[in-house]
C-alpha atoms as a PDB file:
ATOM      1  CA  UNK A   1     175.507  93.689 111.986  1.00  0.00           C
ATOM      2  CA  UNK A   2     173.781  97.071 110.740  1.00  0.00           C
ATOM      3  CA  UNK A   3     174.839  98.406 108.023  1.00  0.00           C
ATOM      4  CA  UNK A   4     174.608 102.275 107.142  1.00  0.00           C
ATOM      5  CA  UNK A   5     174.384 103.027 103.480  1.00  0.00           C
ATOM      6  CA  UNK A   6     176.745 106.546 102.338  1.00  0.00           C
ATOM      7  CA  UNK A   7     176.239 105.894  98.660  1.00  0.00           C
ATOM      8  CA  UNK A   8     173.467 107.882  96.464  1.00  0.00           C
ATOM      9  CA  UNK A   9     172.361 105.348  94.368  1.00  0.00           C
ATOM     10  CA  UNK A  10     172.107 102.872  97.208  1.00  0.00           C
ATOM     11  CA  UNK A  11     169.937 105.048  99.219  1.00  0.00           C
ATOM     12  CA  UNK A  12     167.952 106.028  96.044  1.00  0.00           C
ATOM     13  CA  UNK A  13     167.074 102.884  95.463  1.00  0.00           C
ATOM     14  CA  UNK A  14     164.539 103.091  98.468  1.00  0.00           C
ATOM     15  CA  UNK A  15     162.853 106.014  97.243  1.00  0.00           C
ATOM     16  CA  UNK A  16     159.418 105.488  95.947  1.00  0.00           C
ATOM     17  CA  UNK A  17     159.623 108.837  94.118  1.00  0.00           C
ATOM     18  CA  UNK A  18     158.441 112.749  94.032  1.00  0.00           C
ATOM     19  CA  UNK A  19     155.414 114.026  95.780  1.00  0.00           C
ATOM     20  CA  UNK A  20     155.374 117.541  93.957  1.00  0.00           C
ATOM     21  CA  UNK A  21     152.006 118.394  93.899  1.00  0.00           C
ATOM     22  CA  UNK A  22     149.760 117.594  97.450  1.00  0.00           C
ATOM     23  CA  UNK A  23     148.801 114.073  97.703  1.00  0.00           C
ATOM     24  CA  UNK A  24     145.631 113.888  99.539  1.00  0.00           C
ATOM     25  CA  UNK A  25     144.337 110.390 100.985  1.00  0.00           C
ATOM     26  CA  UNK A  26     140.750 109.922 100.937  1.00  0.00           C
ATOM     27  CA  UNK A  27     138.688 110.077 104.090  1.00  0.00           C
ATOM     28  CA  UNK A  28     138.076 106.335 104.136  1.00  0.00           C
ATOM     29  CA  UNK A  29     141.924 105.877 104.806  1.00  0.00           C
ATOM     30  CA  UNK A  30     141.446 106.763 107.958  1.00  0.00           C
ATOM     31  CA  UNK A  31     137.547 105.797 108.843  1.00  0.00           C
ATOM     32  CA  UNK A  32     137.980 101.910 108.084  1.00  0.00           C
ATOM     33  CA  UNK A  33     140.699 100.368 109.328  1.00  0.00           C
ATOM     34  CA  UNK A  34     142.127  96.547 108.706  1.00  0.00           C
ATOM     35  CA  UNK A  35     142.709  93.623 111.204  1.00  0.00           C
ATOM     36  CA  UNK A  36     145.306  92.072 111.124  1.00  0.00           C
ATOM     37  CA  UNK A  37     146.581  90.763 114.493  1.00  0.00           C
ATOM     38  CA  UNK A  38     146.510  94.062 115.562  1.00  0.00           C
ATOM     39  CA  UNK A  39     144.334  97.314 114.332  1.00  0.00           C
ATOM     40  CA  UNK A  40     146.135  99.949 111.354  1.00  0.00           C
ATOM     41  CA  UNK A  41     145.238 102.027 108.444  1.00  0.00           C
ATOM     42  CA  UNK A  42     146.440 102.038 105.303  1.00  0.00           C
ATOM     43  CA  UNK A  43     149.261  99.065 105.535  1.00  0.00           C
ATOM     44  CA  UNK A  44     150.807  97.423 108.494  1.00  0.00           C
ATOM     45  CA  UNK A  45     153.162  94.608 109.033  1.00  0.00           C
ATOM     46  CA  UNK A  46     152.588  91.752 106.242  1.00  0.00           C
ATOM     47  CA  UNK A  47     148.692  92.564 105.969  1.00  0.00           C
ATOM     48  CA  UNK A  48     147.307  93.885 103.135  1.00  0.00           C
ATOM     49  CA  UNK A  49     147.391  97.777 102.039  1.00  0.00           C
ATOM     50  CA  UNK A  50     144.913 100.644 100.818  1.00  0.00           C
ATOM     51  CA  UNK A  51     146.648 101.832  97.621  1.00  0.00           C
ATOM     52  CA  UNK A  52     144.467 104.794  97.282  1.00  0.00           C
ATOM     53  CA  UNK A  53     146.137 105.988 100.688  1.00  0.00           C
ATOM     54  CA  UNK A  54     150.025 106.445  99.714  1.00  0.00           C
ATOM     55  CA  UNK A  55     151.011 108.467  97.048  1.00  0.00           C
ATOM     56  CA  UNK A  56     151.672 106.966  93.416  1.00  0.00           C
ATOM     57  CA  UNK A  57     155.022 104.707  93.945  1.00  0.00           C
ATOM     58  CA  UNK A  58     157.609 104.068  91.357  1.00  0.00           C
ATOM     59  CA  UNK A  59     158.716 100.667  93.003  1.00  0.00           C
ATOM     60  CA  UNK A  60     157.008  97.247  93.522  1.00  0.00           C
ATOM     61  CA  UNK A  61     154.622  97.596  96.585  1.00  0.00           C
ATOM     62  CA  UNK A  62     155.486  93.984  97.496  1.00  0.00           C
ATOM     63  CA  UNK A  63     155.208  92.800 101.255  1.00  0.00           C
ATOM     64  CA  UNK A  64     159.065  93.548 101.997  1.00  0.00           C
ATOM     65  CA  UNK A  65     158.979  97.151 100.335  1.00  0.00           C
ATOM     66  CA  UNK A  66     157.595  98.495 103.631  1.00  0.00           C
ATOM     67  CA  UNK A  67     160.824  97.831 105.710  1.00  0.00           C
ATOM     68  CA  UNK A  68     162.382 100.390 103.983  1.00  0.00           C
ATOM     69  CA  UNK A  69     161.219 103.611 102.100  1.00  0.00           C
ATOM     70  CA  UNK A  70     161.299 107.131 101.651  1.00  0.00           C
ATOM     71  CA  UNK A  71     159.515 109.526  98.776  1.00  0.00           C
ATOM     72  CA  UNK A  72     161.836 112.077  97.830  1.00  0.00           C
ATOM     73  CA  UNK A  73     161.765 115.182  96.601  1.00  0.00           C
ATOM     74  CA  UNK A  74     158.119 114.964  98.719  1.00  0.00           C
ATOM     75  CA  UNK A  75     155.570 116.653 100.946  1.00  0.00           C
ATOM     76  CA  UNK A  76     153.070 115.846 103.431  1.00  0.00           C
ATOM     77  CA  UNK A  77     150.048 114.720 102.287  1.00  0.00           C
ATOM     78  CA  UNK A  78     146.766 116.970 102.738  1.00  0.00           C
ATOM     79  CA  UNK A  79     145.872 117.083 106.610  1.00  0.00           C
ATOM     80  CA  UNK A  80     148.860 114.929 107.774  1.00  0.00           C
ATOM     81  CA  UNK A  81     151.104 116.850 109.801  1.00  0.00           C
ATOM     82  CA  UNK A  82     155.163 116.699 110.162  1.00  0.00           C
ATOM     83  CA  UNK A  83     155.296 114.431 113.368  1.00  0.00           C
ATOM     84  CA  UNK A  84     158.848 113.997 113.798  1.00  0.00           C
ATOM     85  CA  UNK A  85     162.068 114.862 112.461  1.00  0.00           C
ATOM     86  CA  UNK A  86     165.391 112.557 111.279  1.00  0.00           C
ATOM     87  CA  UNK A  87     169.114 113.935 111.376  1.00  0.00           C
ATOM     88  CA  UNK A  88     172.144 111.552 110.712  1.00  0.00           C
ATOM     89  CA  UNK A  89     170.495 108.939 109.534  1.00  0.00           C
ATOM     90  CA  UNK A  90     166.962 106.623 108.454  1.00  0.00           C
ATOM     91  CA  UNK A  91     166.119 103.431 109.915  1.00  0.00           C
ATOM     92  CA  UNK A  92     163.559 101.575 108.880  1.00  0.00           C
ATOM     93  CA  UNK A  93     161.776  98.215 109.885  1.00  0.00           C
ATOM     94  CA  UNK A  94     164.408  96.078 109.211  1.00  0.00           C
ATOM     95  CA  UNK A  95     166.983  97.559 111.421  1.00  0.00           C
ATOM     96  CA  UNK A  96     170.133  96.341 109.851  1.00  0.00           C
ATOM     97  CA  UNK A  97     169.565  98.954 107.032  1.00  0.00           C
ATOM     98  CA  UNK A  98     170.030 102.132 107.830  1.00  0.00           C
ATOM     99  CA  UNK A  99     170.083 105.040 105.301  1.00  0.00           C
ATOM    100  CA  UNK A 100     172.790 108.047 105.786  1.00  0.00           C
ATOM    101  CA  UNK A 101     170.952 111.749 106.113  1.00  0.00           C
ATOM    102  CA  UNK A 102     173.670 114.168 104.469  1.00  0.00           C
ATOM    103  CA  UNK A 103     173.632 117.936 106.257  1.00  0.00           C
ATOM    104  CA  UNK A 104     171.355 119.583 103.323  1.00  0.00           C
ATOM    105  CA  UNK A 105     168.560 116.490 103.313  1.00  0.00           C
ATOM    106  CA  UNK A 106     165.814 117.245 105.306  1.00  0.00           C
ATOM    107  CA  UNK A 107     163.421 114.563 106.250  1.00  0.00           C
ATOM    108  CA  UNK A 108     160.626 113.836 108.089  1.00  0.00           C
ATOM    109  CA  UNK A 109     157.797 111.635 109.075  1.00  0.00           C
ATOM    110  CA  UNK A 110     153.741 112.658 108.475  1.00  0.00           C
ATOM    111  CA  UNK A 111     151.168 110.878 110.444  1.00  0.00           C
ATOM    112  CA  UNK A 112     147.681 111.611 109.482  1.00  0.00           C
ATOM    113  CA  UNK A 113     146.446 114.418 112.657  1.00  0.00           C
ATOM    114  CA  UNK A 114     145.496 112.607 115.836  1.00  0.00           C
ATOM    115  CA  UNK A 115     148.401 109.865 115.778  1.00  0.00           C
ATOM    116  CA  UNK A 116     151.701 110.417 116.380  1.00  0.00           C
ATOM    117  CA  UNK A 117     155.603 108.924 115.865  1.00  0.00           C
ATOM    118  CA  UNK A 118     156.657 106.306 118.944  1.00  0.00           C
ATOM    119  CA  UNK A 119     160.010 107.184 120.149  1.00  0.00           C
ATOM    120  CA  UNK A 120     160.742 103.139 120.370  1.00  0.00           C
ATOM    121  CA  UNK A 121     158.805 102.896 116.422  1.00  0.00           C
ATOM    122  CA  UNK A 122     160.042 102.483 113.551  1.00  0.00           C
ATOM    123  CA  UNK A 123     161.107 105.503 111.442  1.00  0.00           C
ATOM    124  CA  UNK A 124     158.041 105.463 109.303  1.00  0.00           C
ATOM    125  CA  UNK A 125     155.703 104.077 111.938  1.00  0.00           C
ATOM    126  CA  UNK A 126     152.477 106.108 113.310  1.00  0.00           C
ATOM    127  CA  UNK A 127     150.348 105.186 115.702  1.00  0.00           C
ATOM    128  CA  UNK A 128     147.174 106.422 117.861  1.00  0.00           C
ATOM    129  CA  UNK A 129     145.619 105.446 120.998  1.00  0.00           C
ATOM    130  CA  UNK A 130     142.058 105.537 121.888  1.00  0.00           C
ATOM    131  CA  UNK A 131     141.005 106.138 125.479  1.00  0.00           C
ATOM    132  CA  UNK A 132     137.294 105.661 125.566  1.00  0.00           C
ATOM    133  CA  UNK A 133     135.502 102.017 126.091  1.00  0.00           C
ATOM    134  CA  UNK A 134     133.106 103.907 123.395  1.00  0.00           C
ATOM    135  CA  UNK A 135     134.624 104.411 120.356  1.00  0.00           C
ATOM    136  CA  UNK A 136     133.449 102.280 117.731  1.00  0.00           C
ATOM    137  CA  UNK A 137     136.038 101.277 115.188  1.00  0.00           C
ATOM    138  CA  UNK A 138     135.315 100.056 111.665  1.00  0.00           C
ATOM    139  CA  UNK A 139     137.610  97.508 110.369  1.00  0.00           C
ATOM    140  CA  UNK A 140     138.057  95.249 107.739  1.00  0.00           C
ATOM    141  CA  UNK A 141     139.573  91.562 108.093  1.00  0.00           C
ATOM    142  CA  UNK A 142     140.706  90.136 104.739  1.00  0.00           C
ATOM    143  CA  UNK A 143     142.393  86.704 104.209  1.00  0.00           C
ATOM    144  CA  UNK A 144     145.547  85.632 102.973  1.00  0.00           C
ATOM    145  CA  UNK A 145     144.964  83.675  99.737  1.00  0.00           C
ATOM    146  CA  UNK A 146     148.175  81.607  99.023  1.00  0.00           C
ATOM    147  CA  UNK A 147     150.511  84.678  99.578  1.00  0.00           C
ATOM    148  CA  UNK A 148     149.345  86.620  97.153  1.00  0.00           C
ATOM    149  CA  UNK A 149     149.261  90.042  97.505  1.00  0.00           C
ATOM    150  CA  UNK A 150     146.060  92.015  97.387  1.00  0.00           C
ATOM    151  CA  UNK A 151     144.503  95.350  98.093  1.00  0.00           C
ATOM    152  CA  UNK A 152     141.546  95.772 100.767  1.00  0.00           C
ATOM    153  CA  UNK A 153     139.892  97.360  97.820  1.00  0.00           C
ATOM    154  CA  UNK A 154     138.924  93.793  96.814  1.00  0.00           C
ATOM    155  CA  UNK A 155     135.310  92.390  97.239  1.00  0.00           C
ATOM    156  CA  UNK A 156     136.689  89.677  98.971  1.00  0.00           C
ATOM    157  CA  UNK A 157     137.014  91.940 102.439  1.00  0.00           C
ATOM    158  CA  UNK A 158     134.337  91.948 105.008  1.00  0.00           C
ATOM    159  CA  UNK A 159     133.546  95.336 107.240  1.00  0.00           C
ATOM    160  CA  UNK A 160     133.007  94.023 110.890  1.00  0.00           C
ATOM    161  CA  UNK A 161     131.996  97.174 113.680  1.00  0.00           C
ATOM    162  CA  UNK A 162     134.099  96.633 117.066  1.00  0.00           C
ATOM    163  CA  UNK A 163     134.255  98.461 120.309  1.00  0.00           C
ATOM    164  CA  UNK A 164     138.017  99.898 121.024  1.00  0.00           C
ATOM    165  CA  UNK A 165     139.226  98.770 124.322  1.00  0.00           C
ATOM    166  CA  UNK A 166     140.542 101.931 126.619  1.00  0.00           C
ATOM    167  CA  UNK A 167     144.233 100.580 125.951  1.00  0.00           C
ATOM    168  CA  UNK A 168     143.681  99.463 122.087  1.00  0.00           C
ATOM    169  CA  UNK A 169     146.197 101.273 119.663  1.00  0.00           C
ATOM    170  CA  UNK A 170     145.963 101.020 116.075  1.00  0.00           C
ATOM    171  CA  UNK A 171     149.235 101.717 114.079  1.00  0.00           C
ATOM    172  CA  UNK A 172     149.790 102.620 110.095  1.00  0.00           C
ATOM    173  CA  UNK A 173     152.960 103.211 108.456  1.00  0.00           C
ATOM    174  CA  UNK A 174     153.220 107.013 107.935  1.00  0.00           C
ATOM    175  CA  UNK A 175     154.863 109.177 104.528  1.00  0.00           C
ATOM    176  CA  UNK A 176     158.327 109.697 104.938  1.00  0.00           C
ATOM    177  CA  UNK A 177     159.288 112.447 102.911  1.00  0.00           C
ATOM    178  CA  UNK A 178     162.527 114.177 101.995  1.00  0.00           C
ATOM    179  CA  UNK A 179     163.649 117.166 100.604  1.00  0.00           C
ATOM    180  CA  UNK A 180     166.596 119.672 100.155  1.00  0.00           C
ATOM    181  CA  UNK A 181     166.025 123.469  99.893  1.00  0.00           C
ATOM    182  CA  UNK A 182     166.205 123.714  95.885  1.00  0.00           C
ATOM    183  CA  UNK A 183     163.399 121.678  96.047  1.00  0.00           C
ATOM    184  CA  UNK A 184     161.050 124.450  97.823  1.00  0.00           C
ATOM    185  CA  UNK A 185     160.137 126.253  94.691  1.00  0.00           C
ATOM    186  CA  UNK A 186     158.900 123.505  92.986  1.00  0.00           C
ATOM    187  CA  UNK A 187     156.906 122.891  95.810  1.00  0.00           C
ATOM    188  CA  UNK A 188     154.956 126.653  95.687  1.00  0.00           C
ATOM    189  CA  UNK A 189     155.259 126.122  92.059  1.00  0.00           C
ATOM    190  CA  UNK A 190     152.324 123.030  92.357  1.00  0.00           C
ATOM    191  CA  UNK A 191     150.642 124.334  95.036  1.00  0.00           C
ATOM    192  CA  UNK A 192     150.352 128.253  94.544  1.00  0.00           C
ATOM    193  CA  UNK A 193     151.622 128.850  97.862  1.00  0.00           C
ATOM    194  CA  UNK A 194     155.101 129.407  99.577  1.00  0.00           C
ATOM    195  CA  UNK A 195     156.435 126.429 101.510  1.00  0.00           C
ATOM    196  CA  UNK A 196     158.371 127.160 104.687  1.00  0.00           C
ATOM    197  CA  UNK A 197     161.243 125.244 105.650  1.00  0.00           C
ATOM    198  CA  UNK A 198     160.520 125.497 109.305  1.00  0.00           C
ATOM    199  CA  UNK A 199     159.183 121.734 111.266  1.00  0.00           C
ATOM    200  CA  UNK A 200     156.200 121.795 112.413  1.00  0.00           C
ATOM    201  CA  UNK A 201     156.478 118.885 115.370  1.00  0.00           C
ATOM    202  CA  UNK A 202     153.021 118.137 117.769  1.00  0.00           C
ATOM    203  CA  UNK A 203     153.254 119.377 120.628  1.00  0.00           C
ATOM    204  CA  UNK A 204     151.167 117.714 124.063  1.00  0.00           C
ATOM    205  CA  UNK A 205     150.325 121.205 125.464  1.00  0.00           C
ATOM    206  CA  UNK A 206     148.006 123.107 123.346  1.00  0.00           C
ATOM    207  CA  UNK A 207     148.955 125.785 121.081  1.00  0.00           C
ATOM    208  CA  UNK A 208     149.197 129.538 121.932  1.00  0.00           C
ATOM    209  CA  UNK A 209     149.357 132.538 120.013  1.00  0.00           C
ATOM    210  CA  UNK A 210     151.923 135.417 121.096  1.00  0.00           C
ATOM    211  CA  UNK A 211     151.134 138.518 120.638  1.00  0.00           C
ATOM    212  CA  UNK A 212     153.192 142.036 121.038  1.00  0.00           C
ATOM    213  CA  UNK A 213     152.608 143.802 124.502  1.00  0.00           C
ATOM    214  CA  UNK A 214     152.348 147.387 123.744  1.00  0.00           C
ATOM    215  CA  UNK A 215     152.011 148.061 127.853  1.00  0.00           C
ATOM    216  CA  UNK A 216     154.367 151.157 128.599  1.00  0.00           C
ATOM    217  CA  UNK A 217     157.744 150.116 130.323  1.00  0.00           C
ATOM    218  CA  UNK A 218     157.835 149.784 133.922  1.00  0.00           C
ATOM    219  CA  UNK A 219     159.831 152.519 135.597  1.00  0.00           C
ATOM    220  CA  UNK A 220     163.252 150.875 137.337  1.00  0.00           C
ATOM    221  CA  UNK A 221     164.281 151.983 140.532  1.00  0.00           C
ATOM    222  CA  UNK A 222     167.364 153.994 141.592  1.00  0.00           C
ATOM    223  CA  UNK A 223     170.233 153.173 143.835  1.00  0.00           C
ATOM    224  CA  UNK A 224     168.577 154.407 146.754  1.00  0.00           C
ATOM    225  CA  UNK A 225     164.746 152.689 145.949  1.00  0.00           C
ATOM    226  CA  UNK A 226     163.479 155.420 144.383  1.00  0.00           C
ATOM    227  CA  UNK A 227     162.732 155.330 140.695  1.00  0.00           C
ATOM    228  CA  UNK A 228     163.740 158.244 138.387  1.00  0.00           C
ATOM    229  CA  UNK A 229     160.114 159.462 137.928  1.00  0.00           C
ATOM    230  CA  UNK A 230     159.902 160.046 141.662  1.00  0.00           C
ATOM    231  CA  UNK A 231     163.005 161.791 141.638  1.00  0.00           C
ATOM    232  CA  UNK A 232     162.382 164.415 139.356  1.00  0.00           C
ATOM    233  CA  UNK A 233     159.022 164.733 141.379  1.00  0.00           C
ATOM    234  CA  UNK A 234     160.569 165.592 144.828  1.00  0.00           C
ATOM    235  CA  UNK A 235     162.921 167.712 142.879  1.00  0.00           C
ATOM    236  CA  UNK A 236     160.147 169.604 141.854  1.00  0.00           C
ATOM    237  CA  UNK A 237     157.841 169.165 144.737  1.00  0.00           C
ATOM    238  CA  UNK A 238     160.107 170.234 147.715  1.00  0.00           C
ATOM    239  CA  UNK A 239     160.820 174.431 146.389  1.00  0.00           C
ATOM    240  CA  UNK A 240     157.495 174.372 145.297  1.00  0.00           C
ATOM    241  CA  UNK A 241     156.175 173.568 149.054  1.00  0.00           C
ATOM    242  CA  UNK A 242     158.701 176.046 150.331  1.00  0.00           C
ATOM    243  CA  UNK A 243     157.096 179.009 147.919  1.00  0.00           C
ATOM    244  CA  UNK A 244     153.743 177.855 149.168  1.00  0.00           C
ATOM    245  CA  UNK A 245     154.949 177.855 152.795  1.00  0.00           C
ATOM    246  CA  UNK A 246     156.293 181.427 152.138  1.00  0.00           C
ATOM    247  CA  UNK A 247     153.639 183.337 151.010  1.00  0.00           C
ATOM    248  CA  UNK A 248     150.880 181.725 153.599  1.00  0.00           C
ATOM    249  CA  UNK A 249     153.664 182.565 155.853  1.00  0.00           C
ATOM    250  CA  UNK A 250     153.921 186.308 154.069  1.00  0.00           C
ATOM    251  CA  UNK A 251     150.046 186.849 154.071  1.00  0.00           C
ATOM    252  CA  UNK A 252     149.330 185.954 157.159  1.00  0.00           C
ATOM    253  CA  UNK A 253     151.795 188.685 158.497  1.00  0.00           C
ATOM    254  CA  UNK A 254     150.773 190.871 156.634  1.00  0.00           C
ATOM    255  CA  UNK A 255     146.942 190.422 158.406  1.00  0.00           C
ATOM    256  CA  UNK A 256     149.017 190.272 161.474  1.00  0.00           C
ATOM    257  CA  UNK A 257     150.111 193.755 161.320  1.00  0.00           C
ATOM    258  CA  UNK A 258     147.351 195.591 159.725  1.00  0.00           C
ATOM    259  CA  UNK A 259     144.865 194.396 163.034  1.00  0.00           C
ATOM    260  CA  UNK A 260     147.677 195.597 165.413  1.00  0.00           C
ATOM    261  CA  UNK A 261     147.076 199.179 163.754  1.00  0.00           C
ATOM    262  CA  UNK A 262     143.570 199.175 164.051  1.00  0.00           C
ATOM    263  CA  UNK A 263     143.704 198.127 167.241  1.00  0.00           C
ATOM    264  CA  UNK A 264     146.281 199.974 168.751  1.00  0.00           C
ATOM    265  CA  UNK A 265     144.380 203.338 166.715  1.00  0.00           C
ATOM    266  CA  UNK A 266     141.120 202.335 168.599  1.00  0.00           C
ATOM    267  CA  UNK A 267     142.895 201.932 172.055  1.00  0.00           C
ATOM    268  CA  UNK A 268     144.563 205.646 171.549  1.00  0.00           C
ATOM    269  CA  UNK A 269     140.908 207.199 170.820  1.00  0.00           C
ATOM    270  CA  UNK A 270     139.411 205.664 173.971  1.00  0.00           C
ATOM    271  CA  UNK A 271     142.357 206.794 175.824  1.00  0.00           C
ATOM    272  CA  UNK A 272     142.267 210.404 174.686  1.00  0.00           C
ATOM    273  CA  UNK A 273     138.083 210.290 174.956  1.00  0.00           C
ATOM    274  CA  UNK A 274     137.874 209.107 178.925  1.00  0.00           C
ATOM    275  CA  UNK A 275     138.040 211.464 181.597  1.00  0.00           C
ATOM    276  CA  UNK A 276     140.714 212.092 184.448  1.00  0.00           C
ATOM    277  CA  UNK A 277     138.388 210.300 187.269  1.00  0.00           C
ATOM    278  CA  UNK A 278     136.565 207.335 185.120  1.00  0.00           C
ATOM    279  CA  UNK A 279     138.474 204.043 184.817  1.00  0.00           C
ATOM    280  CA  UNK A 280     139.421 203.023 181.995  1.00  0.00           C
ATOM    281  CA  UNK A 281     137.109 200.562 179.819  1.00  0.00           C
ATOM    282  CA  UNK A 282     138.677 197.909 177.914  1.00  0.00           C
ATOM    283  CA  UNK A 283     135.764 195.649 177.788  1.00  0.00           C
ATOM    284  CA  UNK A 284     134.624 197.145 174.489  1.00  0.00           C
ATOM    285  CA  UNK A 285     137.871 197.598 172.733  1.00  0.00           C
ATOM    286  CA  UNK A 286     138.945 193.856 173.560  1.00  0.00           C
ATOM    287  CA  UNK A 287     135.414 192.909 172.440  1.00  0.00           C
ATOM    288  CA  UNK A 288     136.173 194.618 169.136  1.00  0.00           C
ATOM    289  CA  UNK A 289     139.529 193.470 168.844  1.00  0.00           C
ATOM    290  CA  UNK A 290     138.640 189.603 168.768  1.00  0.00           C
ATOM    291  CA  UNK A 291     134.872 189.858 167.317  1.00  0.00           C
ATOM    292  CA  UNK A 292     136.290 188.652 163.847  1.00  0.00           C
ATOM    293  CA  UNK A 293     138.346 185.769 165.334  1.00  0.00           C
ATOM    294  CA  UNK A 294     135.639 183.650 166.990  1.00  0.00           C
ATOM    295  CA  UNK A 295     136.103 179.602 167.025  1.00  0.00           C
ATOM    296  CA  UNK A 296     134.518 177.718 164.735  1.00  0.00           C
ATOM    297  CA  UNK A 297     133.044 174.331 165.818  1.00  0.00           C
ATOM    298  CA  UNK A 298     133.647 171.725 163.603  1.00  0.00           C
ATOM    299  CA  UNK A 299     130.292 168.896 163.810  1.00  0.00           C
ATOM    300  CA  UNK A 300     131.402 165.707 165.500  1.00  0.00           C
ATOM    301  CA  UNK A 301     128.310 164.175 164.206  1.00  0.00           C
ATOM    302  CA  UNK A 302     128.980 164.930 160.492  1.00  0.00           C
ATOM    303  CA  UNK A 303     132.735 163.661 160.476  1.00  0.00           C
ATOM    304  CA  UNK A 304     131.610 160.361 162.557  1.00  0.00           C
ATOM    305  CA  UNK A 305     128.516 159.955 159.676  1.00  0.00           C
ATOM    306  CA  UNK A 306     131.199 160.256 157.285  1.00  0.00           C
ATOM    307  CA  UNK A 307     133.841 157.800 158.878  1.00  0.00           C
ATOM    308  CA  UNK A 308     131.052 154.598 159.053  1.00  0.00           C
ATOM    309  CA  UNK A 309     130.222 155.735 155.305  1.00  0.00           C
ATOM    310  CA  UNK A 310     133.892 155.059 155.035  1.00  0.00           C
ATOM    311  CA  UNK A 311     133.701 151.414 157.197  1.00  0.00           C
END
């Protein structure tokens, strides 16, 4: 039957203790990797562990000190990322312990970048697969000597070079860290820099920066379709066109009616100049009258020229 633990000092007694200042694991954490059974970094399971890649611990690192742990008040390591978040409550490997989360503890799990927290895993459990037949993994494979527990720091471990198969995973148990808010200032205190509260979980999609549009709004229409702008323009437009129409309208009556008096002045004088027995000739007069208002022509040639320019 599990059993959830409420009380302080019972959950304390899992933590391994603070991570003020940034703990950062050397590269070879991460480059050589142990056998045993199956492929992880750092510890795994009952094999043997890199104590150069957890923070300093306050407790015994014995073999059953990995079912259950926590570092508290703590931070990520250098380059490990927060992969997952916990609310409620803690579980670790052996699953009929399970620590209570109160609402102001904040905790979460950091996986070195490029592995990442299996939903079925364990609560401090990382894990990374590789996908290509060509990626060489370096590994050590120590032996057990009569249950003793040893580091793979020792010169008794052998380095062996294998090729990953396309479904091989290799596992490590992350850094579980807690906090509560007080404990943010102490935090920018040891590092010179402010420390957000905000999670930073992975994400499968890549990331994308936002930016501000400064575009100008796009007009919305009207009722009737029509957007204000285009209101206001056929507001305008339409008495405008009827001012225009008017005074083409007025000039060209104006012409109108100074031609009739030069004309009808002009027919008068021939009139008064012929004599009683000549017919009257119009031919010139008429001539006169529409000499200025000859048709123009307009080229078919030109428009058709510019038409296939158009095509």
């Amino acid at each position: 039957m599990a059993t959830t633990l409420t009380d302080q000092s019972s959950i304390a007694a899992f933590n391994r203790g603070p991570v003020i200042s940034t703990f950062t694991p050397p590269a070879s954490c991460l480059s050589t990797l142990t056998l045993d059974g199956s492929m992880y970094f750092g510890h795994e399971g009952s094999g043997y562990y890199d104590t150069a890649c957890f923070p300093t611990s306050t407790l015994n690192l014995g073999p059953t000190a990995w079912d259950l742990y926590y570092y508290s008040p703590a931070q990520c390591p250098l380059g490990w990322y927060q992969a997952t978040q916990f609310t409620g409550s803690f579980v670790g490997a052996d699953t009929s312990t399970t620590l209570s989360l109160g609402p102001s503890t904040t905790a979460v799990l950091c996986c070195p970048s490029g592995y990442f927290y299996p939903t079925n895993g364990l609560d401090h459990q990382c894990q990374s697969a590789f996908t290509s037949t060509t990626k060489t993994l370096l590994y050590i494979d120590p032996n057990l000597n009569e249950d003793v527990w040893y580091s793979t720091n020792g010169s008794f471990a052998s380095t062996t070079t294998a090729i990953a198969n396309p479904t091989y995973n290799v596992y490590g148990d992350g850094v579980p860290v807690w906090w509560q808010s007080s404990d943010l200032a102490a935090f920018a205190a040891a590092t010179g820099k402010p420390t957000s509260t905000a999670t930073t979980l992975p994400s499968s999609s890549p990331p994308y920066s936002t930016s501000t549009s400064t575009n100008s709004p796009i007009p919305t229409p009207g009722p009737n379709g029509l957007t204000t702008g285009a209101k206001i323009g056929i507001g305008i437009g339409i008495p405008l066109v009827v001012i225009a129409i008017g005074i083409v309208g007025f000039i060209i009556y104006i012409r109108s009616r100074r031609k009739t008096r030069v004309a009808h002045s002009e027919l008068q004088g021939t009139v008064m100049e012929k004599r009683p027995q000549e017919e009257p000739v119009v031919g010139a007069p008429m001539q006169e009258l529409y000499s200025n208002n000859e048709p123009y022509r307009y080229s078919h040639v030109a428009g058709h020229a510019e038409l296939a320019g158009q095509g």
